[in-house]
PDB file of N, CA and C in Angstrom:
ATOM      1  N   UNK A   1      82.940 101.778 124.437  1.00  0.00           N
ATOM      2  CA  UNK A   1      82.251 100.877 123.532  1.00  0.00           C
ATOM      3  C   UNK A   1      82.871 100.982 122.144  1.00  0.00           C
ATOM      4  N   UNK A   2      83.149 100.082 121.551  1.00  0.00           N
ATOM      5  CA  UNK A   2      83.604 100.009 119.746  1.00  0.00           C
ATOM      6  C   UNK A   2      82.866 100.718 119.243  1.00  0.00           C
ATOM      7  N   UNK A   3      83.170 101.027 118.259  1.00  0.00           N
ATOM      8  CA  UNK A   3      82.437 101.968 116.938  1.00  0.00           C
ATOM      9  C   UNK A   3      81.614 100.674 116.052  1.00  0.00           C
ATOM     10  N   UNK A   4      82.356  99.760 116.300  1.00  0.00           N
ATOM     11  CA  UNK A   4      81.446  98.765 115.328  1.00  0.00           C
ATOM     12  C   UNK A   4      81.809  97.230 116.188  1.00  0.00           C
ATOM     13  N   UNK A   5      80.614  96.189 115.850  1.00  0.00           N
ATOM     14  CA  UNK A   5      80.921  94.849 115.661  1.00  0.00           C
ATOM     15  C   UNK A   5      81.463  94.309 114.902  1.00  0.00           C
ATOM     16  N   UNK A   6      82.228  93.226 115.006  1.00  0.00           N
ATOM     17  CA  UNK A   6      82.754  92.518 114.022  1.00  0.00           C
ATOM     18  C   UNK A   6      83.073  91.294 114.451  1.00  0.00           C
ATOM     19  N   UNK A   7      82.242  90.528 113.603  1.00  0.00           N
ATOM     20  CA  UNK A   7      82.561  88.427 113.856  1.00  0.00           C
ATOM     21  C   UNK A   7      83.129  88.312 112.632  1.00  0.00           C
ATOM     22  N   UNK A   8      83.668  87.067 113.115  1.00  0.00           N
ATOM     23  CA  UNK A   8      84.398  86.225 111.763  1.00  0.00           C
ATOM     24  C   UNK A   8      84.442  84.863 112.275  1.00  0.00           C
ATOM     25  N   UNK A   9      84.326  84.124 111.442  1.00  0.00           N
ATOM     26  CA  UNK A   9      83.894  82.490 111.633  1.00  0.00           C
ATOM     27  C   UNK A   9      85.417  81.830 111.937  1.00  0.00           C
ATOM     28  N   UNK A  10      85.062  80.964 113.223  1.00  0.00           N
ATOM     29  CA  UNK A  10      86.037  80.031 113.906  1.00  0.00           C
ATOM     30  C   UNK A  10      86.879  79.497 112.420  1.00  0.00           C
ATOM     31  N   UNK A  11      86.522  78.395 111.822  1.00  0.00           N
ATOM     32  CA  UNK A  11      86.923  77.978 110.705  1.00  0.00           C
ATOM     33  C   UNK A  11      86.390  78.733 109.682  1.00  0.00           C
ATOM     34  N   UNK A  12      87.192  79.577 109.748  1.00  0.00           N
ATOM     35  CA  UNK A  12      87.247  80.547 108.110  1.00  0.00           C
ATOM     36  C   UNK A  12      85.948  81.029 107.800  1.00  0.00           C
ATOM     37  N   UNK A  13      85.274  79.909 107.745  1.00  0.00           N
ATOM     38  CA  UNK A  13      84.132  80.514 107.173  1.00  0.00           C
ATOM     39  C   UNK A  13      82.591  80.564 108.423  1.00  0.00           C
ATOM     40  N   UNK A  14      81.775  82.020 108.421  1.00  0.00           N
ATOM     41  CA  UNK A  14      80.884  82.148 109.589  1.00  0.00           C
ATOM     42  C   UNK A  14      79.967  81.212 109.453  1.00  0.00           C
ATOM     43  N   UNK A  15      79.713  80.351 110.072  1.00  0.00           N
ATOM     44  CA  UNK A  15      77.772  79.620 110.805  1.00  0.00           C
ATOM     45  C   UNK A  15      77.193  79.807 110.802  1.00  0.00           C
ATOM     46  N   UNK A  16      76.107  79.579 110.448  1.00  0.00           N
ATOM     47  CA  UNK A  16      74.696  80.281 111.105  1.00  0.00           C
ATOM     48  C   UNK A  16      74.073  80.575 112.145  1.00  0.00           C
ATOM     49  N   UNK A  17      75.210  79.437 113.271  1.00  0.00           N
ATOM     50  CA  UNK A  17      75.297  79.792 114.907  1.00  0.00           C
ATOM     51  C   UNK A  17      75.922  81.137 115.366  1.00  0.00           C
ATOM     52  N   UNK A  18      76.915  81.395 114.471  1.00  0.00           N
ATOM     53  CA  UNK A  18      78.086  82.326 114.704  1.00  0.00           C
ATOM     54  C   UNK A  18      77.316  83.257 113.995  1.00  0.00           C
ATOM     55  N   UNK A  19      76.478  83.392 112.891  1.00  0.00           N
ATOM     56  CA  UNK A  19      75.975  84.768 112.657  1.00  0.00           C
ATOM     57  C   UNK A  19      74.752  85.116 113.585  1.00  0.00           C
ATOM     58  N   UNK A  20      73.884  84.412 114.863  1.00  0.00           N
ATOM     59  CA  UNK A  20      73.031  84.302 115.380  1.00  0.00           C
ATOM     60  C   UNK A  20      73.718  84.970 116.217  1.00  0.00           C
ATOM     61  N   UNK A  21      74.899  84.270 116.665  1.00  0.00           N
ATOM     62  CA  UNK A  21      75.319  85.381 117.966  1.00  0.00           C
ATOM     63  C   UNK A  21      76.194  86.972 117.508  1.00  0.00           C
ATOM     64  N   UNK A  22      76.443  87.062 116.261  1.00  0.00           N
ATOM     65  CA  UNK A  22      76.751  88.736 115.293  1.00  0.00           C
ATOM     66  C   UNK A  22      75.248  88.984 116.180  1.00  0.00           C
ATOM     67  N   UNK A  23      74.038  88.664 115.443  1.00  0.00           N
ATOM     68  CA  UNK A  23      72.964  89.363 115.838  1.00  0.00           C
ATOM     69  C   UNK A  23      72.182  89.751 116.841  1.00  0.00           C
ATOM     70  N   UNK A  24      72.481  88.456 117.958  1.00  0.00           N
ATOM     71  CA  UNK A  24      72.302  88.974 119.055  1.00  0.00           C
ATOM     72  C   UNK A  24      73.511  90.187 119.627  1.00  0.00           C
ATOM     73  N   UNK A  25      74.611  90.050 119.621  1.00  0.00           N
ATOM     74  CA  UNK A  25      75.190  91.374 120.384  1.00  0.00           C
ATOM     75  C   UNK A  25      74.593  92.125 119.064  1.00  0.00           C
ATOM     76  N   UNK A  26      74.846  92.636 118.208  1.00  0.00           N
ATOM     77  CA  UNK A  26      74.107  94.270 117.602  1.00  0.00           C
ATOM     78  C   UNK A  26      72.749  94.228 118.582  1.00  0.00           C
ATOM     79  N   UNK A  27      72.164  93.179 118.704  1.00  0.00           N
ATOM     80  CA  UNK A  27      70.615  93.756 119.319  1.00  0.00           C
ATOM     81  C   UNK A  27      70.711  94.273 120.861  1.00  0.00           C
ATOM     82  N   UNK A  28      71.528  93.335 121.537  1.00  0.00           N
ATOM     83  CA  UNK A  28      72.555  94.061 122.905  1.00  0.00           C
ATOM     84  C   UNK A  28      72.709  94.872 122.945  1.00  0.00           C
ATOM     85  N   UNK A  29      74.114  95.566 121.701  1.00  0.00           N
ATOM     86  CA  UNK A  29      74.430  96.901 121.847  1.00  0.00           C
ATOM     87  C   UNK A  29      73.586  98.493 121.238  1.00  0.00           C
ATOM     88  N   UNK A  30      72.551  97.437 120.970  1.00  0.00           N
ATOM     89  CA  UNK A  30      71.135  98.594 120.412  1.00  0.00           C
ATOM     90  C   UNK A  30      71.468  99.292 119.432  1.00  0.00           C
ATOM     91  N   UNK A  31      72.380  98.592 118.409  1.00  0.00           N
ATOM     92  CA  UNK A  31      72.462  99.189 117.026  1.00  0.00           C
ATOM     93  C   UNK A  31      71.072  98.958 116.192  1.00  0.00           C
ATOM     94  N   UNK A  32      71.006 100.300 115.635  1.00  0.00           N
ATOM     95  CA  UNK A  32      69.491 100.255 114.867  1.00  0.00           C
ATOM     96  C   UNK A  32      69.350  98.843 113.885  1.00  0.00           C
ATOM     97  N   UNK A  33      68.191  98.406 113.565  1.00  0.00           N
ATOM     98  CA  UNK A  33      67.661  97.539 112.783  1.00  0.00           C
ATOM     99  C   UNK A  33      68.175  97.824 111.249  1.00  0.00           C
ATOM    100  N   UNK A  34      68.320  99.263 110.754  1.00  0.00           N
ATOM    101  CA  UNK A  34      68.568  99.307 109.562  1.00  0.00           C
ATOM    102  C   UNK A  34      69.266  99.594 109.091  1.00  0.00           C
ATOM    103  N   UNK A  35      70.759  99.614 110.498  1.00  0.00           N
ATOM    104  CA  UNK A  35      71.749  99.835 109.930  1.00  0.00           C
ATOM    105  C   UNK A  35      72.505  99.118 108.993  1.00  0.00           C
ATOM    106  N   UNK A  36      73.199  99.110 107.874  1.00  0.00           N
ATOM    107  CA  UNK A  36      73.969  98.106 106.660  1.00  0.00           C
ATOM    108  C   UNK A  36      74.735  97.499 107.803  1.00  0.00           C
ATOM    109  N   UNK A  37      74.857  96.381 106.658  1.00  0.00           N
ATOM    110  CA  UNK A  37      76.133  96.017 107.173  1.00  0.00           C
ATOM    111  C   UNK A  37      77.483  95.586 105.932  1.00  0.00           C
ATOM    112  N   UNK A  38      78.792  94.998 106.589  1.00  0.00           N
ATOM    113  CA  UNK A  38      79.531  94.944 105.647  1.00  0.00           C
ATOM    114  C   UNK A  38      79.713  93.696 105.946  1.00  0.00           C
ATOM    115  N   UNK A  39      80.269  93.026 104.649  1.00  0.00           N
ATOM    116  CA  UNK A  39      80.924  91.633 105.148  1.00  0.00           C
ATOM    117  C   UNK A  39      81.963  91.444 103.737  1.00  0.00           C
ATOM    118  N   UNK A  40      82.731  90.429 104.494  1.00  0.00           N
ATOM    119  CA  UNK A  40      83.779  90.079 103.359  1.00  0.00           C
ATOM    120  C   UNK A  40      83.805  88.724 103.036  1.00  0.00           C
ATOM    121  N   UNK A  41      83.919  88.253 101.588  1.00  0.00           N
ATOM    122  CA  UNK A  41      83.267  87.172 101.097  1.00  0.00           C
ATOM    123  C   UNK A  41      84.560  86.290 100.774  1.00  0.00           C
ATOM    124  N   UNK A  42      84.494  85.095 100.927  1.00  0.00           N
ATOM    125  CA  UNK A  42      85.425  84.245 100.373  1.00  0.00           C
ATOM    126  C   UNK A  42      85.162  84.006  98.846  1.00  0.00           C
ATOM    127  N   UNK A  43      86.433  83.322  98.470  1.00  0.00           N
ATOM    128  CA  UNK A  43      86.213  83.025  96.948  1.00  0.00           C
ATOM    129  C   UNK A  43      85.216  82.613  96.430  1.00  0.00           C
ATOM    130  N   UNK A  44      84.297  81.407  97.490  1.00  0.00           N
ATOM    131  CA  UNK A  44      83.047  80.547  96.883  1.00  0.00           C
ATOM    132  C   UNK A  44      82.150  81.532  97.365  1.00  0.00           C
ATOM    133  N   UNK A  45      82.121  82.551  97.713  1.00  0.00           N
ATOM    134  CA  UNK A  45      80.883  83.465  97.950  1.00  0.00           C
ATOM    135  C   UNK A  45      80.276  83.380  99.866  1.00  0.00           C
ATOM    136  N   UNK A  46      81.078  82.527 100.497  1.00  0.00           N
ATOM    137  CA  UNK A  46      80.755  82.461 101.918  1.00  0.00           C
ATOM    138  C   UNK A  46      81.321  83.332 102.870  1.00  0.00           C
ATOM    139  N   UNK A  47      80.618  83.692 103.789  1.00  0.00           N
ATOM    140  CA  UNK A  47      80.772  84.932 104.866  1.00  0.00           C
ATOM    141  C   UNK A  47      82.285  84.591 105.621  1.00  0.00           C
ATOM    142  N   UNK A  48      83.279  85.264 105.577  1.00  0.00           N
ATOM    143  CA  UNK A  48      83.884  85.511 106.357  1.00  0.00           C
ATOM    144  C   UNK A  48      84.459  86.050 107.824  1.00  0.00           C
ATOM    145  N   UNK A  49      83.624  87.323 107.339  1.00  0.00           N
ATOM    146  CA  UNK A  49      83.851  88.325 108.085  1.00  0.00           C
ATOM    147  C   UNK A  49      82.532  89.059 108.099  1.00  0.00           C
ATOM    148  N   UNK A  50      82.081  89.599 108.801  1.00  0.00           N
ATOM    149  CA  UNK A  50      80.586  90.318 109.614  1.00  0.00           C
ATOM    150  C   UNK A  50      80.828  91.839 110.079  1.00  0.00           C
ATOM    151  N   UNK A  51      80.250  92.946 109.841  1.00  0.00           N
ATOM    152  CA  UNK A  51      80.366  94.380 110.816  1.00  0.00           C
ATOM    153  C   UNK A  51      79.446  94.895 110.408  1.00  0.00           C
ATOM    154  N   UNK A  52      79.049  95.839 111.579  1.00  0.00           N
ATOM    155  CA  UNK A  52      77.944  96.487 111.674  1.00  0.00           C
ATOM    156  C   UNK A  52      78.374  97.690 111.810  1.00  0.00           C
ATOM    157  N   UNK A  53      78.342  99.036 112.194  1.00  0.00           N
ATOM    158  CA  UNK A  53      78.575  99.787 113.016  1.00  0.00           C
ATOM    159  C   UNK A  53      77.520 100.210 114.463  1.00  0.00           C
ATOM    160  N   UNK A  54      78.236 100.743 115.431  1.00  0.00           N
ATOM    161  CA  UNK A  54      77.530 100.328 116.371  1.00  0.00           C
ATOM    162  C   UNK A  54      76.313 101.397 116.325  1.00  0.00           C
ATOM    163  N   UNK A  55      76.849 102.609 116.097  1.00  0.00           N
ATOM    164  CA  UNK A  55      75.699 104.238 115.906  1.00  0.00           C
ATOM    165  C   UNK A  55      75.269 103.904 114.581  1.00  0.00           C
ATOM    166  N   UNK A  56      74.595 104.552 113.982  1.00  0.00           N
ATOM    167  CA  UNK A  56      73.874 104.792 112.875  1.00  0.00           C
ATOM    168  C   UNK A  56      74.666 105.315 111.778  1.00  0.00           C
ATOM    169  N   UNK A  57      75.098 104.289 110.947  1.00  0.00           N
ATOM    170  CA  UNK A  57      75.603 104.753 109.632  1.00  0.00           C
ATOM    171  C   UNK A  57      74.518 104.823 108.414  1.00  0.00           C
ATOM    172  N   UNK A  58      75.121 105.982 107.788  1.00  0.00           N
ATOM    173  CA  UNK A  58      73.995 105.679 106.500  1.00  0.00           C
ATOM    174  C   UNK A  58      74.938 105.510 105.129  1.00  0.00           C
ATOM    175  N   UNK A  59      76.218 105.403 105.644  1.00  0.00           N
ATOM    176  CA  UNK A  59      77.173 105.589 104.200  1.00  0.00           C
ATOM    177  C   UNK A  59      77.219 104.247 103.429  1.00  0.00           C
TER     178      UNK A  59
END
């Protein structure tokens, strides 16, 4: 199993379809509810990129 998830949006920038399915697999792979997450932002401030880790980070 990965150490972490990670989506990134078909056209550059993620969906709200495409972050629905980020959230369903974390809930799949039974990563906790409160784990952070990271994401990387485009210039205008829109989601690129999505990760979770899959165990419990607190960093």
């Amino acid at each position: 199993m990965p150490a972490a998830l990670r989506f990134t949006g078909e056209d550059k920038d993620l969906t709200l379809d495409e972050l629905e399915e980020f959230v369903k697999a974390a809930r799949a792979a039974d990563v906790p509810g409160d784990n952070p997450l990271r994401a990387v932002l485009s210039t205008s401030q829109k989601i690129k990129e999505i990760e979770v880790a899959v165990d419990v980070d607190r960093s």
